[in-house]
Protein backbone atom coordinates (compact mmCIF):
# COMPACT_ATOMS: atom_id res chain seq x y z
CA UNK A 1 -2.57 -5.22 -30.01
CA UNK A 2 0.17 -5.81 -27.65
CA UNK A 3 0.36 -9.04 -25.18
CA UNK A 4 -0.96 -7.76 -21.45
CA UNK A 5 0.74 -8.93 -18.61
CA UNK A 6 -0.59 -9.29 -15.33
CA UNK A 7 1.13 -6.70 -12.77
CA UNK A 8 0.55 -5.43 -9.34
CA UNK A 9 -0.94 -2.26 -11.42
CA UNK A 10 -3.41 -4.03 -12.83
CA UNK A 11 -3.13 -5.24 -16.74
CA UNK A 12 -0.91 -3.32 -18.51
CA UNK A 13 1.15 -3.61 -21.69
CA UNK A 14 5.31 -5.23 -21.40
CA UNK A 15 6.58 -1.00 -22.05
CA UNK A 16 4.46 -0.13 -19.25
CA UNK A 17 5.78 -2.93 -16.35
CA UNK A 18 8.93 -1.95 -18.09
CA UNK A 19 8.44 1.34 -17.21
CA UNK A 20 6.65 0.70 -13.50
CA UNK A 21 9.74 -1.91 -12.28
CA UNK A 22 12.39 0.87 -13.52
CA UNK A 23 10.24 3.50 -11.37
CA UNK A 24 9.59 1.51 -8.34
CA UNK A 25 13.17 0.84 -8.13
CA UNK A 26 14.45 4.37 -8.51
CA UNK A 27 12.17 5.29 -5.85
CA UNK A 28 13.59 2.92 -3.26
CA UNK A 29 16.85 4.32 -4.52
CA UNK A 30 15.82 7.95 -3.60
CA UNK A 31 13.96 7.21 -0.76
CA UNK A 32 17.17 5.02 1.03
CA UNK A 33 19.54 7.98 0.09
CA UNK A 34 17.24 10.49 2.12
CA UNK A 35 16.81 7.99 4.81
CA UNK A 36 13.39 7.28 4.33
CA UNK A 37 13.59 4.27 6.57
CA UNK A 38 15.96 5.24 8.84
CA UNK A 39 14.73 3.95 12.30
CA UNK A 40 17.09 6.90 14.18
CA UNK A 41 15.81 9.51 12.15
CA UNK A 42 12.25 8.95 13.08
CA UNK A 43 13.24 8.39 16.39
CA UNK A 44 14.40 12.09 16.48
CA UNK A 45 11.97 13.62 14.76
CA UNK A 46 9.38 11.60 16.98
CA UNK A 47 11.17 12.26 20.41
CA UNK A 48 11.58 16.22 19.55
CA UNK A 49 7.39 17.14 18.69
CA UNK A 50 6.70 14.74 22.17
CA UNK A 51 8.99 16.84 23.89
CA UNK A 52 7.38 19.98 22.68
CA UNK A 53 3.83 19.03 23.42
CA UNK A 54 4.85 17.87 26.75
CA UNK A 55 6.36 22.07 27.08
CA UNK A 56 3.04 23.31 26.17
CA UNK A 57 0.66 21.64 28.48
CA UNK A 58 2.49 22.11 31.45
């Protein structure tokens, strides 16, 4: 049986954190190239649906 090593998963085998740590990184890749935490872009998106409530009530 394999060694287990202690992750943020959990216990899991070395080919699995292998596999997690390649993953986690490739989504902070994708997620930075879609501007997942883009402060402007939320400001947008957040200013535009307040506007449009705002329209609605009154």
């Amino acid at each position: 049986m394999a060694k287990m090593i202690n992750t943020k998963y959990g216990y899991v085998t070395p080919q699995e954190a292998e596999m997690d740590a390649h993953l986690d990184k490739w989504m902070k890749r994708r997620a930075k190239q879609h501007g997942a935490f883009s402060l402007e872009k939320n400001k947008e998106v957040q200013h535009e649906t307040t506007s449009i409530c705002k329209n609605q009530w009154y």
